[in-house]
C-alpha atoms as a PDB file:
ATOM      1  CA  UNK A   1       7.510   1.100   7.400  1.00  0.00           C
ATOM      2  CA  UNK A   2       7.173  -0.058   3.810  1.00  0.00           C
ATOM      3  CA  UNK A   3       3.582   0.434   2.252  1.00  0.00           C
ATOM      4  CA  UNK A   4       2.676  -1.278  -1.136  1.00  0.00           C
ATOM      5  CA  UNK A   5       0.602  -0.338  -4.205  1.00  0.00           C
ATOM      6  CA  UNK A   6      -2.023  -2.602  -3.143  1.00  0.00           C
ATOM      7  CA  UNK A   7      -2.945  -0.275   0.075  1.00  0.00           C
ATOM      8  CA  UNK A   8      -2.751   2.965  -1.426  1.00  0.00           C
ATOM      9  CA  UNK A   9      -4.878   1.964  -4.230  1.00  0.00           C
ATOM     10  CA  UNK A  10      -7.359   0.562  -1.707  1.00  0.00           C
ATOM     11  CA  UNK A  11      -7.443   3.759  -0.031  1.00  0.00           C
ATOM     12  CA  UNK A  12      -7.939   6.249  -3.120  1.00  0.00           C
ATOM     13  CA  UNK A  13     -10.167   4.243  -5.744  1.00  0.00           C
ATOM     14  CA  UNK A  14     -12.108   1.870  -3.189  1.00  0.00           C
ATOM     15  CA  UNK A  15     -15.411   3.462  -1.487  1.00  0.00           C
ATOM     16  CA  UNK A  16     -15.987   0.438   0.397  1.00  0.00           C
ATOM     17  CA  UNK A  17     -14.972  -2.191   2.903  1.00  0.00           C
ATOM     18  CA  UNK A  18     -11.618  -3.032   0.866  1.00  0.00           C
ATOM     19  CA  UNK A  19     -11.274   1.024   0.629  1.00  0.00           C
ATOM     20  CA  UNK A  20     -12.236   1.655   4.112  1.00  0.00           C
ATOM     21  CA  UNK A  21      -9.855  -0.692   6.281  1.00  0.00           C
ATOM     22  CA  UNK A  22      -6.961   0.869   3.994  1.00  0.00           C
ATOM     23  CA  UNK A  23      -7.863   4.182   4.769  1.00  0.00           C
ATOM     24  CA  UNK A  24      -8.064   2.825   8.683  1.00  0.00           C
ATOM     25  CA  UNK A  25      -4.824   1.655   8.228  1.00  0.00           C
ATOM     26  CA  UNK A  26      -2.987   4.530   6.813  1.00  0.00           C
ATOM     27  CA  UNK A  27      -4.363   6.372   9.666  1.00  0.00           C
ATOM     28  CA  UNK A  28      -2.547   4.040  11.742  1.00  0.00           C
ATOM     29  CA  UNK A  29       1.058   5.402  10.979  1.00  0.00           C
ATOM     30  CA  UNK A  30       2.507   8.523  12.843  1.00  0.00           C
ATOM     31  CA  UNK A  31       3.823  11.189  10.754  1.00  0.00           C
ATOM     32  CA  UNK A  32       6.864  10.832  12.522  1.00  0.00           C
ATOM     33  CA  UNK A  33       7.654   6.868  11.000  1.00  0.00           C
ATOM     34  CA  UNK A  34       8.022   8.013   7.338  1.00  0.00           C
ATOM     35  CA  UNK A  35       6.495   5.805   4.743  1.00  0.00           C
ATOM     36  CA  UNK A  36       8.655   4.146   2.515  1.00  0.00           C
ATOM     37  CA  UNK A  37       8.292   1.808  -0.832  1.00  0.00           C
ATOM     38  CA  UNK A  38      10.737   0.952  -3.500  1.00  0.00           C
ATOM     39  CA  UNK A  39      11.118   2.162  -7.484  1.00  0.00           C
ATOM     40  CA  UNK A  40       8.782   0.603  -8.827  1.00  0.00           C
ATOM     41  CA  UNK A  41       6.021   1.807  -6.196  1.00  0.00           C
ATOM     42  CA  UNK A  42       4.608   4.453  -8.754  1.00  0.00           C
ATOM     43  CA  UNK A  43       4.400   2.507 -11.480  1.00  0.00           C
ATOM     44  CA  UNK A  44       2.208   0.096  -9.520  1.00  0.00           C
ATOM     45  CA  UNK A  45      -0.021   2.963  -8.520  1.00  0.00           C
ATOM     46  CA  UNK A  46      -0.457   4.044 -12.146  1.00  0.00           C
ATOM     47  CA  UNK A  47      -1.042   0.766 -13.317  1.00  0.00           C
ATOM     48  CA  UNK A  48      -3.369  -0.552 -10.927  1.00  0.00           C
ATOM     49  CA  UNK A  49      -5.699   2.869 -10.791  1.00  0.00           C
ATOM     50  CA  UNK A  50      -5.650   2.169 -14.278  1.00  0.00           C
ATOM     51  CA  UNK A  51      -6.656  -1.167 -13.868  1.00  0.00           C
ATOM     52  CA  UNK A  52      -9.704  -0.149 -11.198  1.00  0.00           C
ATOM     53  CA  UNK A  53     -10.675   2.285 -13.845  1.00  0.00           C
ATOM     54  CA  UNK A  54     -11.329  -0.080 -16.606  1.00  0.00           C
ATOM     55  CA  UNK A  55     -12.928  -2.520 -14.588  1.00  0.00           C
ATOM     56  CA  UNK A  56     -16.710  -2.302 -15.640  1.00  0.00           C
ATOM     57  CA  UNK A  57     -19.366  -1.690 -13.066  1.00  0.00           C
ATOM     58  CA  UNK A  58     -16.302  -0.415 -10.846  1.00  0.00           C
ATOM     59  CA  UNK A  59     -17.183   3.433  -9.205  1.00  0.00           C
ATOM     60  CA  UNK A  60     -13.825   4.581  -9.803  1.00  0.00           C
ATOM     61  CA  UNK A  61     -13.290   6.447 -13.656  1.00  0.00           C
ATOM     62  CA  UNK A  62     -10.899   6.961 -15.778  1.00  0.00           C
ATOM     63  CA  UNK A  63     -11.745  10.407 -15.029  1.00  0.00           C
ATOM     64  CA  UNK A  64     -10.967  10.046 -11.504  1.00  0.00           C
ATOM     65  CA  UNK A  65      -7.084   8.893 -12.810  1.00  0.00           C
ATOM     66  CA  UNK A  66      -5.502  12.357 -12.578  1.00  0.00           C
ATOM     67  CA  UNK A  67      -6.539  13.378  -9.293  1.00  0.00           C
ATOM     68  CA  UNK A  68      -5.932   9.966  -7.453  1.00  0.00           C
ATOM     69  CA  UNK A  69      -2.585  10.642  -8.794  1.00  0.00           C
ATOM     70  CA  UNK A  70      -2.427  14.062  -6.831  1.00  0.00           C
ATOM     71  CA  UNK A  71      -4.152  11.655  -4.257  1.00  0.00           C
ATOM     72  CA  UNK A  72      -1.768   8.903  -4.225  1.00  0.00           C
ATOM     73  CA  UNK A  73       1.776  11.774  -3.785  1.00  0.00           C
ATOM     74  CA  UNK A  74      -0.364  13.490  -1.260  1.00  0.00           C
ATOM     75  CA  UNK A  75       0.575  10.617   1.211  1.00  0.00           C
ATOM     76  CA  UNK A  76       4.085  11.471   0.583  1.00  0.00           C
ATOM     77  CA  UNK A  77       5.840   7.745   0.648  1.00  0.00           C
ATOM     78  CA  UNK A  78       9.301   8.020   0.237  1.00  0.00           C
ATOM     79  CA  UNK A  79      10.372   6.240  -3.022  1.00  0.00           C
ATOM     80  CA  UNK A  80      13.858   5.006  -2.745  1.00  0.00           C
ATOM     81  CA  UNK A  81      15.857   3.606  -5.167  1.00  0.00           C
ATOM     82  CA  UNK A  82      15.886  -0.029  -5.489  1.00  0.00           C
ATOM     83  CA  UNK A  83      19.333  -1.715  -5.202  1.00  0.00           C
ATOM     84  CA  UNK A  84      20.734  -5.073  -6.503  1.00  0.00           C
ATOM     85  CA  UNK A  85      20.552  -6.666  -3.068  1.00  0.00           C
ATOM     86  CA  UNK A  86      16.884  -5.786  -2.615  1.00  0.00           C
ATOM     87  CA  UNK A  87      16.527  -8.040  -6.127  1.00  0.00           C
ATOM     88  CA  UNK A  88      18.636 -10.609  -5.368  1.00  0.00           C
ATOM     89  CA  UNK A  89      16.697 -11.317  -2.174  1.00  0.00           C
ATOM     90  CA  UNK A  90      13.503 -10.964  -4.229  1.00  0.00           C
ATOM     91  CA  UNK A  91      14.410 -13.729  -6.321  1.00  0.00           C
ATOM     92  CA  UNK A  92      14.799 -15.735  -3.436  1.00  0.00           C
ATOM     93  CA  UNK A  93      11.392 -14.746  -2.559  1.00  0.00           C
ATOM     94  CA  UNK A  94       9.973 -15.624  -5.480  1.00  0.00           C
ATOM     95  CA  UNK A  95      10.804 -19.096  -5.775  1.00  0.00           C
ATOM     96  CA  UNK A  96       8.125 -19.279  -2.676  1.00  0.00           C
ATOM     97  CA  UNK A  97       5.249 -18.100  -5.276  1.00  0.00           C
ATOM     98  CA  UNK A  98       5.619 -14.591  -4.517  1.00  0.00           C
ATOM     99  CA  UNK A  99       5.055 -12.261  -7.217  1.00  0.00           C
ATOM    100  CA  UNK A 100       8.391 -10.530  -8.208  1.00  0.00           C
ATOM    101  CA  UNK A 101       6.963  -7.337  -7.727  1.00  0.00           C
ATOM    102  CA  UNK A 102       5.446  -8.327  -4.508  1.00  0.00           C
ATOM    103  CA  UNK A 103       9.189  -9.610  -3.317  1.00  0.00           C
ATOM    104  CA  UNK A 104      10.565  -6.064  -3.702  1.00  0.00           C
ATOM    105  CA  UNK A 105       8.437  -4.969  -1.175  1.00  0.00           C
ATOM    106  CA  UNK A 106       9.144  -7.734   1.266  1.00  0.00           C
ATOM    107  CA  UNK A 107      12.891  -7.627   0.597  1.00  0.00           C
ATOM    108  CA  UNK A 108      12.623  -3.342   0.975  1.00  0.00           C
ATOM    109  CA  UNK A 109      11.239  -4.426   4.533  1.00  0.00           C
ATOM    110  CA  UNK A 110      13.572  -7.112   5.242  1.00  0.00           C
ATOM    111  CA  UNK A 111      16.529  -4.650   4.707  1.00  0.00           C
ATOM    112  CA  UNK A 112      14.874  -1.945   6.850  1.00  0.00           C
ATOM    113  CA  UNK A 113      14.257  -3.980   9.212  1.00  0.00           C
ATOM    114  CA  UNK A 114      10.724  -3.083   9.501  1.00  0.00           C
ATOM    115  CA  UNK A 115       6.777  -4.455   8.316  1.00  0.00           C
ATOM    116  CA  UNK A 116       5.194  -4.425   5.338  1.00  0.00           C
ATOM    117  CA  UNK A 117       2.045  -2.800   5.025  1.00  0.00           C
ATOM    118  CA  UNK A 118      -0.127  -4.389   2.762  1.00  0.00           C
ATOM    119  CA  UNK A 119      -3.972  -5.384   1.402  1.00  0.00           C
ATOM    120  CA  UNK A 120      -2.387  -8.217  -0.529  1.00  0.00           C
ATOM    121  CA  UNK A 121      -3.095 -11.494   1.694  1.00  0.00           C
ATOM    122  CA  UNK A 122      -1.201 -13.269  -0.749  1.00  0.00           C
ATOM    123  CA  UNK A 123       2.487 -12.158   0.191  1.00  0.00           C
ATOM    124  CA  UNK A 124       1.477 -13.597   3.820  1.00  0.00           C
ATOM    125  CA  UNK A 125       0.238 -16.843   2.327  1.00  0.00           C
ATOM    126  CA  UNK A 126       2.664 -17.066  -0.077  1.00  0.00           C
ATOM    127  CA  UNK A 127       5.039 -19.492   1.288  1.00  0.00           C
ATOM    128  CA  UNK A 128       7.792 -17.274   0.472  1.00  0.00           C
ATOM    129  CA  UNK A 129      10.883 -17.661   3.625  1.00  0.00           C
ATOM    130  CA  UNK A 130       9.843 -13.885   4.901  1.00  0.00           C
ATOM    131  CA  UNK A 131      12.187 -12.714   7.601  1.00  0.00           C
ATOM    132  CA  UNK A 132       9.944  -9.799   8.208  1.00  0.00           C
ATOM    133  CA  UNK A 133       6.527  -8.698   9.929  1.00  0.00           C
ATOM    134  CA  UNK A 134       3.759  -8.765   7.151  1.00  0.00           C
ATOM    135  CA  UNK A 135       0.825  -6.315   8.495  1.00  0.00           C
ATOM    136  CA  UNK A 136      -2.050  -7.433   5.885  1.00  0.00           C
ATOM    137  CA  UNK A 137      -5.056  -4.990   6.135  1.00  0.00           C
ATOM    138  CA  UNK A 138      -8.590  -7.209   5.659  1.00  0.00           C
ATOM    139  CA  UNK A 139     -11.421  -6.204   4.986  1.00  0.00           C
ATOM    140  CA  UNK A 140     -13.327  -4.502   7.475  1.00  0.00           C
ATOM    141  CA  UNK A 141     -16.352  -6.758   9.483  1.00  0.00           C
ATOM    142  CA  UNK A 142     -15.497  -9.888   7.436  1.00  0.00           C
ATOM    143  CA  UNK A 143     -13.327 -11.619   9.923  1.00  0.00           C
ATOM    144  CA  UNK A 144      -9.618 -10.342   8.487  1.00  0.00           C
ATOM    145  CA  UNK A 145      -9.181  -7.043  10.362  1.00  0.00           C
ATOM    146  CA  UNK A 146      -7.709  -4.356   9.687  1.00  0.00           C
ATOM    147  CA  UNK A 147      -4.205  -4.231  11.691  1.00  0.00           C
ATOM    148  CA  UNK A 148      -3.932  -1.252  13.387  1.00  0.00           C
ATOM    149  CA  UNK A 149      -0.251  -0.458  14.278  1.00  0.00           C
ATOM    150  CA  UNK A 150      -0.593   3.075  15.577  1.00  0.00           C
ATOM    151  CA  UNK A 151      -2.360   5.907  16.276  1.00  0.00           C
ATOM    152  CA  UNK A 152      -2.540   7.960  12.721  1.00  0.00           C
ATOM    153  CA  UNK A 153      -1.785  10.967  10.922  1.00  0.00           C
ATOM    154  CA  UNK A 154      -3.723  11.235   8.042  1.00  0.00           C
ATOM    155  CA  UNK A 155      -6.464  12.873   7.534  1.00  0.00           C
ATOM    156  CA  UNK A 156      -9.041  13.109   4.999  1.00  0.00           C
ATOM    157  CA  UNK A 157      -9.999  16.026   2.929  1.00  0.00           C
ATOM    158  CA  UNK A 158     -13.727  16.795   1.449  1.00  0.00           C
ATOM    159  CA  UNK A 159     -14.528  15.407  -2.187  1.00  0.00           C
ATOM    160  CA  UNK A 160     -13.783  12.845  -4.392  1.00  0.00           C
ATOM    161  CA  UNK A 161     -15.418   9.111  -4.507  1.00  0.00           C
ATOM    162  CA  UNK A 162     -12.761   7.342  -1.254  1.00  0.00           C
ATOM    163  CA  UNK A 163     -11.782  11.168   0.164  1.00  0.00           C
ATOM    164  CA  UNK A 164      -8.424  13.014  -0.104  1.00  0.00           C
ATOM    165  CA  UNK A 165      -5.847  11.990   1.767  1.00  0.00           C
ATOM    166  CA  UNK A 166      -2.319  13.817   3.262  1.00  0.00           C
ATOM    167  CA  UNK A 167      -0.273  13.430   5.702  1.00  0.00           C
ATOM    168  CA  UNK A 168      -0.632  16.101   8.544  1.00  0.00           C
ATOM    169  CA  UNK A 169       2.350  17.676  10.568  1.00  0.00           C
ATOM    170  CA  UNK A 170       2.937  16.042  13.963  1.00  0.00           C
ATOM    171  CA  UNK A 171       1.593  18.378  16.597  1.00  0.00           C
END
């Protein structure tokens, strides 16, 4: 399965509803379907923990930055390398108002032949001529559930404002 930025970030930096259905979600995923994203997947994560941590009012610090990085490679998604046909396809997919970015992860899944895992409702809304499932996690109890695929195997550690996540070894 291919997981994007917007999901993980959910899950480390969000204490509520958004925070909680992508937490519910990762939990979904059996250790033994590895978690995949393309190249620019960490740069995304840095970026939009950044992001979250400027926002004012927002519970998540820039303090908090270092460890949700620990947080975020704890989950251990395979980064691959993004090739030329992934970005090709992507800017076919963006001519559908998809986000460039946003396209790499669709195009990832397309070539895998597999979903995306996402909290961004816009990729499914988007127009875009997706070829592959799009599994958008809502917000939990406001009518845009969380899609549970499978059982999970995640668990959460003590501490920290969303909980420490890694994945556990399959029984």
């Amino acid at each position: 399965m291919i997981v994007d930025a917007s999901l993980i970030i959910d899950a480390i930096a969000d204490p509520g509803p958004r925070g909680i259905a992508a937490r519910d979600a990762l939990t979904a995923q059996p250790a033994a379907e590895p978690l995949c994203a393309p190249g620019h997947f960490a740069i995304e994560i840095m970026s939009g923990l950044s992001a979250a941590s400027n926002r004012a009012g927002h519970p998540f610090q820039t303090a908090d930055l270092t460890q949700a990085l620990h947080d975020a490679e704890s989950v251990e998604i395979l980064i691959e390398a993004t090739p030329w046909i992934d970005v090709h396809r992507a800017w076919t997919l963006a001519s559908g108002s998809l986000r460039h970015a946003d396209a790499i992860y669709v195009a990832a899944a397309e070539r895998h032949k597999t979903a995306l895992l996402t909290a961004d409702a816009r990729i499914e809304r988007s127009g875009a001529p997706i070829t592959c499932e799009i599994i958008t996690v809502g917000r939990v109890g406001e009518g845009n559930p969380t899609h549970r695929v499978r059982p999970m195997q995640l668990e959460a550690q003590s501490g920290g404002l969303a909980g420490r996540w890694r994945r556990r070894p399959r029984p």
